[in-house]
Protein backbone atom coordinates (compact mmCIF):
# COMPACT_ATOMS: atom_id res chain seq x y z
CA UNK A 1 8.01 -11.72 -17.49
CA UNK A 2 11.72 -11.84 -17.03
CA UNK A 3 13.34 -8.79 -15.66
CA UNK A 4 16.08 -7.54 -17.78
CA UNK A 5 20.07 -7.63 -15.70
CA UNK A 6 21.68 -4.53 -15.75
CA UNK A 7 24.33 -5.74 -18.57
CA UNK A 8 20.99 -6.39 -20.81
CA UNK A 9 19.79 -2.82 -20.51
CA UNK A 10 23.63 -1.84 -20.88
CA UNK A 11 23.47 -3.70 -24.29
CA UNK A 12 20.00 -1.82 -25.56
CA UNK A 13 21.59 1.83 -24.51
CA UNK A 14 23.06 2.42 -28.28
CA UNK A 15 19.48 1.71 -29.84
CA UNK A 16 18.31 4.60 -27.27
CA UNK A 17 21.27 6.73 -27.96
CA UNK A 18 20.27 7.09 -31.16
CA UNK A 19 16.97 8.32 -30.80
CA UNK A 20 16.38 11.76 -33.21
CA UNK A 21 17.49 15.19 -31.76
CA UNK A 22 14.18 16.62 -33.35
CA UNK A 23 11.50 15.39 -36.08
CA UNK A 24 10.72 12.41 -33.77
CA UNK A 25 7.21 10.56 -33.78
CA UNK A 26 4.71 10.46 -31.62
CA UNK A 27 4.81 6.25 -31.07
CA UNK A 28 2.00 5.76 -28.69
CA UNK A 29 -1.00 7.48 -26.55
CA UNK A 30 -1.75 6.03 -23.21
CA UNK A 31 -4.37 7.75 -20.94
CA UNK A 32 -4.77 6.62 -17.28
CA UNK A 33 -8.67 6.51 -15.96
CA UNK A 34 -8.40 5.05 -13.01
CA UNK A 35 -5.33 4.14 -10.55
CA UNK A 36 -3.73 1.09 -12.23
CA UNK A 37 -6.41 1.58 -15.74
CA UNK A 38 -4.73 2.39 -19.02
CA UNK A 39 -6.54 2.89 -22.28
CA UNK A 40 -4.05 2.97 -25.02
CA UNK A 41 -5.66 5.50 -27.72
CA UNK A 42 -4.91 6.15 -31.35
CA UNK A 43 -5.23 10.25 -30.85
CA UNK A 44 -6.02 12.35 -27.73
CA UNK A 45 -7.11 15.86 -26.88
CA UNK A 46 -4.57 17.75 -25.25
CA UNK A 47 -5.93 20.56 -22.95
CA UNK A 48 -4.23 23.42 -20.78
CA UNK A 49 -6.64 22.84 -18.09
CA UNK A 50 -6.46 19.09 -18.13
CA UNK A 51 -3.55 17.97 -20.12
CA UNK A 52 -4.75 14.67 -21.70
CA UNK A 53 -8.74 14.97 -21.92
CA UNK A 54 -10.16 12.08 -19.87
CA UNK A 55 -6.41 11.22 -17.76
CA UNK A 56 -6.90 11.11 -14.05
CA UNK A 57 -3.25 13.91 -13.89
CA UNK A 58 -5.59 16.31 -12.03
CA UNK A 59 -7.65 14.48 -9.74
CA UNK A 60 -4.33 12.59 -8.82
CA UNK A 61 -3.05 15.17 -6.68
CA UNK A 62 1.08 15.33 -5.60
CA UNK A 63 3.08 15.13 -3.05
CA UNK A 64 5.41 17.75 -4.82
CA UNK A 65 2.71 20.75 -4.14
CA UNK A 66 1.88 22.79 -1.09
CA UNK A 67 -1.98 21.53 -0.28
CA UNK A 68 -1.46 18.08 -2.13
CA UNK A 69 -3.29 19.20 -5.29
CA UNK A 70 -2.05 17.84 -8.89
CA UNK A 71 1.27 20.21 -10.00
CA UNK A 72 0.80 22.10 -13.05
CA UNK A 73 4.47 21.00 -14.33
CA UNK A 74 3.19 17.47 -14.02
CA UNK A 75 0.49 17.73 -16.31
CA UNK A 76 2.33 14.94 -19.21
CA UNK A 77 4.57 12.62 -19.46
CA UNK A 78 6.77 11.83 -22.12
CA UNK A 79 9.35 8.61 -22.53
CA UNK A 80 11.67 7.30 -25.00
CA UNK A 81 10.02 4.84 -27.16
CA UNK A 82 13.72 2.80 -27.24
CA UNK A 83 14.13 2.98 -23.76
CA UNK A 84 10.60 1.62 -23.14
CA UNK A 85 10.68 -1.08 -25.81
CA UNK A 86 13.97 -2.14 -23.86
CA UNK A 87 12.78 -2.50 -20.34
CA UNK A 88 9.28 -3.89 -21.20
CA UNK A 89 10.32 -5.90 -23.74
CA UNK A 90 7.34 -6.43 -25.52
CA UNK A 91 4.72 -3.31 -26.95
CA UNK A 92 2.09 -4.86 -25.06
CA UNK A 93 3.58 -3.60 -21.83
CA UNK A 94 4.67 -0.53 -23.17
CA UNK A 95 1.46 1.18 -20.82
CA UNK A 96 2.82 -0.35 -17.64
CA UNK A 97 5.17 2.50 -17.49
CA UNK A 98 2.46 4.54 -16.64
CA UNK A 99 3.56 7.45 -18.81
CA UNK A 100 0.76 9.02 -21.47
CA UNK A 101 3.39 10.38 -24.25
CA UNK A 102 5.82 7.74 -25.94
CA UNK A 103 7.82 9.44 -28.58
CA UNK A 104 10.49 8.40 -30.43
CA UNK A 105 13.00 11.75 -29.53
CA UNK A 106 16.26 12.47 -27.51
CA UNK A 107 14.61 13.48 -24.46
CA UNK A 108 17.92 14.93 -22.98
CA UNK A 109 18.23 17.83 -20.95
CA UNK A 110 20.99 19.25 -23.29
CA UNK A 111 18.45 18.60 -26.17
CA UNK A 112 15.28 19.43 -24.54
CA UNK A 113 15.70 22.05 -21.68
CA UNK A 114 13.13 23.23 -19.36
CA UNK A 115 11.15 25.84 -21.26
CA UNK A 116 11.68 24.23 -24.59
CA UNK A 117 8.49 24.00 -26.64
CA UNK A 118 7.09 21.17 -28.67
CA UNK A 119 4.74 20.65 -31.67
CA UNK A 120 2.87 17.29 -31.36
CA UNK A 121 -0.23 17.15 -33.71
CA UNK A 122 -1.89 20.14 -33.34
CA UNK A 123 -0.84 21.17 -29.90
CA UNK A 124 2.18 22.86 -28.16
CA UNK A 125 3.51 21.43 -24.89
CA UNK A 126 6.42 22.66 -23.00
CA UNK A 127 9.05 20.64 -21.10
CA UNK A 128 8.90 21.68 -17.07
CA UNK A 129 11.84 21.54 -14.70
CA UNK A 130 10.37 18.54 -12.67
CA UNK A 131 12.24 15.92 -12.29
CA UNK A 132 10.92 12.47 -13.29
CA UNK A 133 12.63 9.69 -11.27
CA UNK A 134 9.89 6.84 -11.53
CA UNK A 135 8.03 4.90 -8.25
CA UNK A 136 7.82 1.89 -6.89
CA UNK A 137 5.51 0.58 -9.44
CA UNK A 138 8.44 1.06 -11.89
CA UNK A 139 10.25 -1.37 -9.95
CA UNK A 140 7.89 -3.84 -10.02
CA UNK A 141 6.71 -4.03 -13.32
CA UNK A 142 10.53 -3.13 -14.95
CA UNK A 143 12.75 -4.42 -12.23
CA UNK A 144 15.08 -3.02 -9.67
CA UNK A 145 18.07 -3.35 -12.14
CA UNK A 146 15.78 -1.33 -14.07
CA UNK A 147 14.79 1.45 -11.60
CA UNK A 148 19.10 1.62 -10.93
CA UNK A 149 19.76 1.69 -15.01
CA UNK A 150 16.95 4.74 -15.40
CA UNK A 151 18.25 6.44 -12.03
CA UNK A 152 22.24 6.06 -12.94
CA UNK A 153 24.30 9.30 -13.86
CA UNK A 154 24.44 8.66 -17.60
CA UNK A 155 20.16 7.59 -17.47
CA UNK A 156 19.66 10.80 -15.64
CA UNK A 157 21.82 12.58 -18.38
CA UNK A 158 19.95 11.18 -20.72
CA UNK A 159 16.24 11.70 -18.95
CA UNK A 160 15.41 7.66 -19.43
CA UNK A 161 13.39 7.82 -17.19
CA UNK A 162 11.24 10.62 -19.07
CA UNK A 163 10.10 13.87 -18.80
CA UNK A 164 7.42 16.19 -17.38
CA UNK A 165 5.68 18.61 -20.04
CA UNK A 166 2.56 20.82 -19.90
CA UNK A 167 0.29 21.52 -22.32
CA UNK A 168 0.22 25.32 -23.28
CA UNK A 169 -1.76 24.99 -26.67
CA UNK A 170 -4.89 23.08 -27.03
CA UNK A 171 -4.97 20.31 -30.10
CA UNK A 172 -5.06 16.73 -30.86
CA UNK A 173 -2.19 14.48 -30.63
CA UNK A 174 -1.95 11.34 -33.01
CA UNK A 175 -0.05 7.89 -33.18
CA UNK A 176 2.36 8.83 -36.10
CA UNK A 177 2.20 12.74 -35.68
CA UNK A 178 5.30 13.84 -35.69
CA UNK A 179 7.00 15.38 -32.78
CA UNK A 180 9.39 18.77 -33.58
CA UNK A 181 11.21 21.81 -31.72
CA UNK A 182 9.53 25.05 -32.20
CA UNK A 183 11.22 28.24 -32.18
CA UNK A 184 8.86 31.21 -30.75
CA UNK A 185 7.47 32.64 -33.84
CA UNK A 186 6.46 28.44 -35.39
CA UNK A 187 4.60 28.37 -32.34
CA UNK A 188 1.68 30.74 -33.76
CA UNK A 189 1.82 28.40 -36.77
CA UNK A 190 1.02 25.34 -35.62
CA UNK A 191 -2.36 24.71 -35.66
């Protein structure tokens, strides 16, 4: 597959910008098994302990913690639908990113801040401060250009790359759920 130039992903930013502020959809599950394994599920338990049921995120580890062990504001990731669609080109290699949430919502620091709590399905994850940035596998699946684009100042304002979350009510999480702000007191209310 053809890696996209930077004046390509340039042209597919609008589509992204316009992403919903809230009331997105939840687009796609992906859950990772193994290193490099992707299973691409139509709903998936979501678990304080374990974040996706049956994702590797805990026996993983990090190189962001202490003593190596998987970091507890790691537990998800989420990315922009549009911004995937645009750098893989094709849904197919939507799981290549190697993220487990795809939704279709303004993922945005000035629209999602740290702390900020979300309804997906029937369970409540909340954005962490982490910053997602991407690896080398990015590159070679997406392309450098493509690393540079999600990495810029205005991709970094926009979180293109994604966003870390953790899972702070248990639930299930479906393709087509949608995916909304809660306010402290709709958090009690959402299963």
């Amino acid at each position: 597959m053809k890696h996209l130039t930077r004046e390509e992903l340039e042209a597919g930013l609008e589509s992204v910008r316009q992403a919903p502020r809230d009331g997105g959809r939840l687009a796609m599950i992906v859950r990772r098994p193994a290193v490099d394994a992707r299973e691409v599920l139509d709903e998936g338990a979501l678990d304080p302990a374990g974040g996706l049921v049956g994702d590797t995120w805990a026996a993983r580890g990090s190189s962001r913690t202490v003593d190596g062990s998987s970091h507890p504001d790691m537990q998800l990731t989420l990315i922009n639908v549009r911004l995937v669609q645009l750098v893989a080109q094709t849904k197919e290699r939507w799981p290549l990113s190697g993220d487990q949430l795809f939704v279709d919502l303004d993922l945005s620091p000035g629209n999602l801040p740290a702390g900020t709590r979300l309804g997906v399905g029937s369970a409540v994850i909340e954005i962490t401060p982490q910053p997602h940035t991407g690896c080398r596998k990015f590159v070679d699946r997406f392309g450098l250009e493509a690393m540079k684009f999600v990495n810029s100042p205005a991709g970094r304002q926009m979180s293109l790359r994604g966003i870390y979350a953790r899972v702070v009510q248990p639930g299930t999480a479906r393709v087509g759920d949608r995916v909304s702000k809660l306010t402290p007191t709709s958090v009690e209310h959402v299963a």
